[in-house]
Protein backbone atom coordinates (compact mmCIF):
# COMPACT_ATOMS: atom_id res chain seq x y z
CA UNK A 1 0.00 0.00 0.00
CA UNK A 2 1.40 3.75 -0.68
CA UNK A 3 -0.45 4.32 2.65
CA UNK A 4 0.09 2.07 5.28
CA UNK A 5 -2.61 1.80 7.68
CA UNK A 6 -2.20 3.21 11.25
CA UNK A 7 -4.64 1.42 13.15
CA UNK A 8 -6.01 -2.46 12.75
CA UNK A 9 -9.25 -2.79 14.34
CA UNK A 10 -10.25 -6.12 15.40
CA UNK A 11 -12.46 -8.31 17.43
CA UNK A 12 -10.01 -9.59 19.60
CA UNK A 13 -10.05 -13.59 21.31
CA UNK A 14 -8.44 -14.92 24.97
CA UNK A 15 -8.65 -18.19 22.29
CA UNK A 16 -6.00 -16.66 19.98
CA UNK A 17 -3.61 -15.14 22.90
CA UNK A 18 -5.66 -12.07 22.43
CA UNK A 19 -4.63 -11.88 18.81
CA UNK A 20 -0.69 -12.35 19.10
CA UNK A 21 0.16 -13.03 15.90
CA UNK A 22 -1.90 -9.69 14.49
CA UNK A 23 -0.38 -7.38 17.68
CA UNK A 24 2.65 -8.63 16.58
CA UNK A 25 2.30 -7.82 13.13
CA UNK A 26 1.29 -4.10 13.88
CA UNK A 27 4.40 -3.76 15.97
CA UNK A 28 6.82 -4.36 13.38
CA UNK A 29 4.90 -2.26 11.18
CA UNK A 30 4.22 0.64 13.45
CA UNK A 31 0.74 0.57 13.99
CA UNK A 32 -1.35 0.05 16.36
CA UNK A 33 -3.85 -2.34 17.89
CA UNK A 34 -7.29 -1.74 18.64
CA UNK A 35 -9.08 -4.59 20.09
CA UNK A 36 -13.06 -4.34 20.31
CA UNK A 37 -15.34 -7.63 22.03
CA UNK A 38 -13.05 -7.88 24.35
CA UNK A 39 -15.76 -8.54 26.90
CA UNK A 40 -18.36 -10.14 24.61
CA UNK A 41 -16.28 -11.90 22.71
CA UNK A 42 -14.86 -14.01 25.86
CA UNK A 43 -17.72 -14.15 28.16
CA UNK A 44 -17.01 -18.07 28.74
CA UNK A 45 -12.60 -17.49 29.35
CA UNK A 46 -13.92 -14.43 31.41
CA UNK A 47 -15.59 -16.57 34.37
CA UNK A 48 -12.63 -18.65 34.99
CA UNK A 49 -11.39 -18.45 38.62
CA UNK A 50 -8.21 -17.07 37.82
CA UNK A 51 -9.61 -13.51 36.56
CA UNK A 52 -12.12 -13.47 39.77
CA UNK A 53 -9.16 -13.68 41.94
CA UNK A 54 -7.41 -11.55 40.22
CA UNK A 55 -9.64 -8.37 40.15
CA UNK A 56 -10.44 -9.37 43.58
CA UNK A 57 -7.29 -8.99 45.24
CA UNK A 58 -6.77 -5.46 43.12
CA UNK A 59 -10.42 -4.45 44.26
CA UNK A 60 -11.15 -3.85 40.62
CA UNK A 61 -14.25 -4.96 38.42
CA UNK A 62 -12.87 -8.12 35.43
CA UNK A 63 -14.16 -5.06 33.25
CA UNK A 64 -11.27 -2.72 34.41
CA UNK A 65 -9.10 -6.04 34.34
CA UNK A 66 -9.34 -6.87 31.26
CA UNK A 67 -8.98 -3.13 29.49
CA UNK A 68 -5.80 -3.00 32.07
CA UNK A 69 -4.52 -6.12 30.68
CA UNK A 70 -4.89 -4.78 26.67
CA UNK A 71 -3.09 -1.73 27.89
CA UNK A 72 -0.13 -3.64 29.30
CA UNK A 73 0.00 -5.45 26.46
CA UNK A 74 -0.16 -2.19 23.93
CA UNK A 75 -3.25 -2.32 23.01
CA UNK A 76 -5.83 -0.07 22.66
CA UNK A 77 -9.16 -1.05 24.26
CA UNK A 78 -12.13 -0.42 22.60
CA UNK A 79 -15.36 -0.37 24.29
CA UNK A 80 -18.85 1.70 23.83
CA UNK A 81 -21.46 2.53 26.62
CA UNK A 82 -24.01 5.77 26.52
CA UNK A 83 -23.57 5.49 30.41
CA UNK A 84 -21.00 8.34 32.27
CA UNK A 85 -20.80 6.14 35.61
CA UNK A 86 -19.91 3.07 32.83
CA UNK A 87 -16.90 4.92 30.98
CA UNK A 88 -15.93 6.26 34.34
CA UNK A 89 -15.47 2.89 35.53
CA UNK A 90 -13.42 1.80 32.42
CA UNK A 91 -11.27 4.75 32.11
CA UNK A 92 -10.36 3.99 36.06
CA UNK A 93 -8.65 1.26 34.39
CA UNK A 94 -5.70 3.75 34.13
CA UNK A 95 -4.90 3.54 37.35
CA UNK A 96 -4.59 0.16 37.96
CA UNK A 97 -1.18 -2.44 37.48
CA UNK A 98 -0.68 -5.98 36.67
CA UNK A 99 1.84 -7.82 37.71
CA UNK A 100 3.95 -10.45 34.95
CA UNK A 101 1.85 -13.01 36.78
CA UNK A 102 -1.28 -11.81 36.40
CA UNK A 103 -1.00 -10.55 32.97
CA UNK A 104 0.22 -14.36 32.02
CA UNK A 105 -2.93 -16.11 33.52
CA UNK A 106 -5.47 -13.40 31.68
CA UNK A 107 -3.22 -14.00 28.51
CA UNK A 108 -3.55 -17.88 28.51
CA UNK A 109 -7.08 -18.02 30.20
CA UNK A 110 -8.70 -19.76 27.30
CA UNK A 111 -5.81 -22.24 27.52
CA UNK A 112 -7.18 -23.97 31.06
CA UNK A 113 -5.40 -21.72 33.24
């Protein structure tokens, strides 16, 4: 392409390592990652004990764990809601931290763990 794209939108899977392969693909080319469904689209991985325990012990909603985790990992969250108290919970996301453990068992949640 003469242009090359800046963002790659995409619904985004705990089942594919939350799209390595493609977030690896926009960082050698310099763009970046937008992942939308990141709730919807892993409702099932989502209920796993792991990501209860984790948002637990950080007294944070698996919402605001989850859009932490895609931030860690350079991506950029995606997410719609008409409702202030709703974005103000997701943008709260900002302040939280994951720890190398914690972002490996929400990366390879769809893989048992």
């Amino acid at each position: 392409a003469e242009i090359k794209p800046a963002f790659v939108q995409n619904r985004c899977y705990a089942r594919s390592q939350w799209d390595a392969q493609i977030r690896q693909l926009c960082r050698e080319n310099d763009a970046l990652y937008q992942g939308f469904s990141l709730l919807t689209a892993n409702a099932t991985e989502l209920q796993k004990p792991g990501i209860a325990g984790i948002a637990k012990r950080l007294g944070c909603t698996m919402p605001q764990l989850v859009f932490r985790f895609a931030l860690q990992l350079g991506m950029m969250p995606l997410t719609g809601t008409s409702s202030e108290k709703h974005m103000g919970a997701d943008l709260a996301s900002y302040g939280l931290e994951l720890n190398p453990s914690d972002m490996a068992v929400v990366e390879q949640i769809a893989l048992g763990n």
